[in-house]
C-alpha atoms as a PDB file:
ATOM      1  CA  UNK A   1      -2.748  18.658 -27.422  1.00  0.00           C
ATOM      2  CA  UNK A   2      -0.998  17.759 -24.026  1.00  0.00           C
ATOM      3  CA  UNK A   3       0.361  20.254 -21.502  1.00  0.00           C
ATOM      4  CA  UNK A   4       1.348  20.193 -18.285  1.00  0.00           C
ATOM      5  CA  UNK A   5       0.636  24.113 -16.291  1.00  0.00           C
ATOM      6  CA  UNK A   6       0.792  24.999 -13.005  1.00  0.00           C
ATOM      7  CA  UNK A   7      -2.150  26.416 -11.837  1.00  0.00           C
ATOM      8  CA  UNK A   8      -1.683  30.224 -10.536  1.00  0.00           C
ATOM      9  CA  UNK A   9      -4.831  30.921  -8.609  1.00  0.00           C
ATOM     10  CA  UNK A  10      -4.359  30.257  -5.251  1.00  0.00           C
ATOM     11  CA  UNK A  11      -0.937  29.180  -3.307  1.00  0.00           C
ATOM     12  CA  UNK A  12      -1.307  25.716  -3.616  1.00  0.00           C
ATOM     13  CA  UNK A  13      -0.083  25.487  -7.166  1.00  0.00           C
ATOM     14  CA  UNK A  14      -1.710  22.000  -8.687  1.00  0.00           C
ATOM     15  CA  UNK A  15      -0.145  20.644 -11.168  1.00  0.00           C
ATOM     16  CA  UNK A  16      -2.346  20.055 -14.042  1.00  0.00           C
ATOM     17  CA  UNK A  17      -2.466  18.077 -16.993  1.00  0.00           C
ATOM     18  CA  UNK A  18      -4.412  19.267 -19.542  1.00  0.00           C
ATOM     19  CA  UNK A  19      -5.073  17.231 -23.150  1.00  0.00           C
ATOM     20  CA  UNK A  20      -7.731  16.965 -25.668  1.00  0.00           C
ATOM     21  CA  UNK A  21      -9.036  20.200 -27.597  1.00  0.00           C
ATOM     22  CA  UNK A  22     -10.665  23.088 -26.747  1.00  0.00           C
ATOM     23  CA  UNK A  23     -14.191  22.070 -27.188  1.00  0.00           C
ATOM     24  CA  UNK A  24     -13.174  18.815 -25.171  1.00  0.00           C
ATOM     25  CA  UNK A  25     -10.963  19.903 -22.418  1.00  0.00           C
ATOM     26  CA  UNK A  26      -9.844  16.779 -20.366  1.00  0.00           C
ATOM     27  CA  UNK A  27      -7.914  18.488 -16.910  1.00  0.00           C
ATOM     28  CA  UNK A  28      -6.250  16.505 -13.985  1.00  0.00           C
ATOM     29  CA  UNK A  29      -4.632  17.124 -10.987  1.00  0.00           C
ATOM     30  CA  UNK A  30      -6.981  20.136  -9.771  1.00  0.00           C
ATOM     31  CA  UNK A  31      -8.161  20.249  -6.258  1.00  0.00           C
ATOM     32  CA  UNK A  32     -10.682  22.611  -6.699  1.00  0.00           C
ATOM     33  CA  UNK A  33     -12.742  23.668  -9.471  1.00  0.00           C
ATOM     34  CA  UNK A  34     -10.971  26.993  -9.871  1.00  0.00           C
ATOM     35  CA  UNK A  35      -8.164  24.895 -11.389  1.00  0.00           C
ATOM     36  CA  UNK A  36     -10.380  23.365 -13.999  1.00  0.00           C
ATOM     37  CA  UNK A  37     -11.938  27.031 -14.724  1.00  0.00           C
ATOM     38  CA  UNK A  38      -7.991  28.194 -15.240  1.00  0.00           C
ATOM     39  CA  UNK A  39      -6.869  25.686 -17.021  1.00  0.00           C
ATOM     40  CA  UNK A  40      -9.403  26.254 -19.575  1.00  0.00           C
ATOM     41  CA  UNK A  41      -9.047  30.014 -19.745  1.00  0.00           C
ATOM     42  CA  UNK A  42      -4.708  29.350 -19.822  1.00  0.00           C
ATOM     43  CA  UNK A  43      -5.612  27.351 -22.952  1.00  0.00           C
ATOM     44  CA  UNK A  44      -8.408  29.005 -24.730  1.00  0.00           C
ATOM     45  CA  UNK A  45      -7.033  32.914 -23.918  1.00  0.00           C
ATOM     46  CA  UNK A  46      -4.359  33.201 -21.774  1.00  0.00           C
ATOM     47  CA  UNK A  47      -4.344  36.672 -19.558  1.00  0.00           C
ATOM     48  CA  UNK A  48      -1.938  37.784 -18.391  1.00  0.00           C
ATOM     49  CA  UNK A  49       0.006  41.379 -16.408  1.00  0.00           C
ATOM     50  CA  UNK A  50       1.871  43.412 -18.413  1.00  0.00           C
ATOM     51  CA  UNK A  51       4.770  45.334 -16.494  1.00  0.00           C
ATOM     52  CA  UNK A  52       7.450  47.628 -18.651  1.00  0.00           C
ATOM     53  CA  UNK A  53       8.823  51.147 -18.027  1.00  0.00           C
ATOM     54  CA  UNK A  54       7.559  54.504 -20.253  1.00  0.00           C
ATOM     55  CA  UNK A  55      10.668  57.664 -20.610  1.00  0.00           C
ATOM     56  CA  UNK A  56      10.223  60.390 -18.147  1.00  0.00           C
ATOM     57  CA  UNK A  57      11.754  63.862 -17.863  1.00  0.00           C
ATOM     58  CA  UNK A  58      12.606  65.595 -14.709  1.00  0.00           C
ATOM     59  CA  UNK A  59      12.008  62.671 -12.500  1.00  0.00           C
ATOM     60  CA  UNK A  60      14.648  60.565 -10.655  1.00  0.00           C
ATOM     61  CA  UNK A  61      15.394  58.045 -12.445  1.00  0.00           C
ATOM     62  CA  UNK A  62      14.609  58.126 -16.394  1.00  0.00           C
ATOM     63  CA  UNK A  63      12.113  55.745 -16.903  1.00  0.00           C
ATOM     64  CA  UNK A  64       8.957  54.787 -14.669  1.00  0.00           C
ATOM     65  CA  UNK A  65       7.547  51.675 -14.226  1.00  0.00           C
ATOM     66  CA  UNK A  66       4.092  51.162 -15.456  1.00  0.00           C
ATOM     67  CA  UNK A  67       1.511  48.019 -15.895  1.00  0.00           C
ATOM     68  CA  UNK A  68      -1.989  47.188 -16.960  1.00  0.00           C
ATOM     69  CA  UNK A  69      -4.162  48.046 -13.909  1.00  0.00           C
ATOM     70  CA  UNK A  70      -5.815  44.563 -14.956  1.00  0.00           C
ATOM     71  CA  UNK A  71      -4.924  40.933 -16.815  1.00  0.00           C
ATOM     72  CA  UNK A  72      -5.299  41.384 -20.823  1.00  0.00           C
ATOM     73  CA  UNK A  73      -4.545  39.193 -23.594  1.00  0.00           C
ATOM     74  CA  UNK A  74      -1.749  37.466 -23.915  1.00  0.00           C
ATOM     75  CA  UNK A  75      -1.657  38.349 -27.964  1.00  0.00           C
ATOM     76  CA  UNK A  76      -1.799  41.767 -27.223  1.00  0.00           C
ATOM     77  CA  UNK A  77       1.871  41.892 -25.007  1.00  0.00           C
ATOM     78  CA  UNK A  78       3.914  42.913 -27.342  1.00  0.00           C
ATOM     79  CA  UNK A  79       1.123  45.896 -29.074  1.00  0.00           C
ATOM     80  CA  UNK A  80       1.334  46.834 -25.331  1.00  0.00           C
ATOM     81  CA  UNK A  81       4.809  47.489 -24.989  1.00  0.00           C
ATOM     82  CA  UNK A  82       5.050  48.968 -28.537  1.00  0.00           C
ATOM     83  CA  UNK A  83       2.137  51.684 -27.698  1.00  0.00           C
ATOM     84  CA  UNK A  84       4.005  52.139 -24.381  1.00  0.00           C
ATOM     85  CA  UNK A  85       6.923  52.828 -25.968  1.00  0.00           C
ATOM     86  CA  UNK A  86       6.115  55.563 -27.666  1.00  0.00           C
ATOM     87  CA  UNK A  87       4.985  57.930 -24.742  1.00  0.00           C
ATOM     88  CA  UNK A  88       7.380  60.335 -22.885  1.00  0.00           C
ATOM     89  CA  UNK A  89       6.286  61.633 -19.825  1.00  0.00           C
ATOM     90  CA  UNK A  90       6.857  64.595 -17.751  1.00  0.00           C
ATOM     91  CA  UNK A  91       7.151  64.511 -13.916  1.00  0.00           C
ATOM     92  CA  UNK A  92       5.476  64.809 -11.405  1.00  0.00           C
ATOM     93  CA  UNK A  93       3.560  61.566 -12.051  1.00  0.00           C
ATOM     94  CA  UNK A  94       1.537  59.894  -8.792  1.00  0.00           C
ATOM     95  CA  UNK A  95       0.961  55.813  -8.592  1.00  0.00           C
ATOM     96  CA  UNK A  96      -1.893  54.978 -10.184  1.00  0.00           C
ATOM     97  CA  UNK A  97      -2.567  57.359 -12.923  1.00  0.00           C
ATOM     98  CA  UNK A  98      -3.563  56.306 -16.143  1.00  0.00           C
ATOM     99  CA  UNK A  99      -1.050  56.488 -18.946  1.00  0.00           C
ATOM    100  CA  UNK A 100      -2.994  55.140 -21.697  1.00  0.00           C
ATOM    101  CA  UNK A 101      -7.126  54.694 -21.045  1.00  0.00           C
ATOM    102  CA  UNK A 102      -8.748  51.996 -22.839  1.00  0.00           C
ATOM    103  CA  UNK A 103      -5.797  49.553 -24.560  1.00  0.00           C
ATOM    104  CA  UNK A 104      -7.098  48.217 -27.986  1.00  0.00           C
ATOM    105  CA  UNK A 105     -10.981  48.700 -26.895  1.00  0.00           C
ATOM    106  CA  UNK A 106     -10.358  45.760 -24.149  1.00  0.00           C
ATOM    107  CA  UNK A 107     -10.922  48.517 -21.383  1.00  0.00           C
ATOM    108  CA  UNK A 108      -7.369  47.940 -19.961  1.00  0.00           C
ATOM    109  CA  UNK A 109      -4.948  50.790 -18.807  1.00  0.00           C
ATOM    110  CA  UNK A 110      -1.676  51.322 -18.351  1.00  0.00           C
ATOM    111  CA  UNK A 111      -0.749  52.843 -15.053  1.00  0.00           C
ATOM    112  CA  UNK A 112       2.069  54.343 -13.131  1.00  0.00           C
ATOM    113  CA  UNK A 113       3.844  51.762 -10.303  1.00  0.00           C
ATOM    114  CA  UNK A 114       5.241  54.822  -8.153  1.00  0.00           C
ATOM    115  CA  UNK A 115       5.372  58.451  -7.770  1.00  0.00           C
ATOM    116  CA  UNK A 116       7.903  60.153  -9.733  1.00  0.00           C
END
């Protein structure tokens, strides 16, 4: 396998190449060992943020944006967005309160992105 990510975890943004398998991860182009730790977590289980919108009534605006308080899964993006969509709120909602507790057992929630 060869792939060529940028890494995301600081602003310099190396450009890594990454081949071999799993168990033998070649990476280059890292300046710092946090690339080589990220590359190998990008391949192995990628994590990422999960951002969408759940249906409220009596707010605003008719939907509110919510998003994992915390990276999960990648596999688990579009579960996420499936679960989400099932909820209807009511208002008043505040920033920060959790949605759904506890996605799929990972410990992840889904919170609200603004007061509504």
């Amino acid at each position: 396998m060869d792939r060529d990510i940028i890494c995301i975890v600081c602003p310099v943004g190396c450009r890594l190449k990454v081949s071999g398998t799993i168990e033998d991860l070649k990476v280059n182009g890292q300046r710092c060992e946090k690339g080589l730790e990220y590359a190998k977590d990008e391949i192995s289980n990628p994590m990422r943020m999960i951002c969408t919108t759940v249906r409220i009534n009596g707010g605003i605006h008719p939907v509110l944006p919510v998003k994992t308080d915390r990276a999960i899964s990648e596999k688990y993006k579009l579960d996420v967005v499936k679960e989400v969509n099932k909820i209807q709120l009511n208002s008043p909602v505040k920033m920060g309160d959790v949605i759904i507790s506890d996605l799929f057992g990972t410990g992840v929630n889904i919170v609200a992105e603004r007061d509504m």
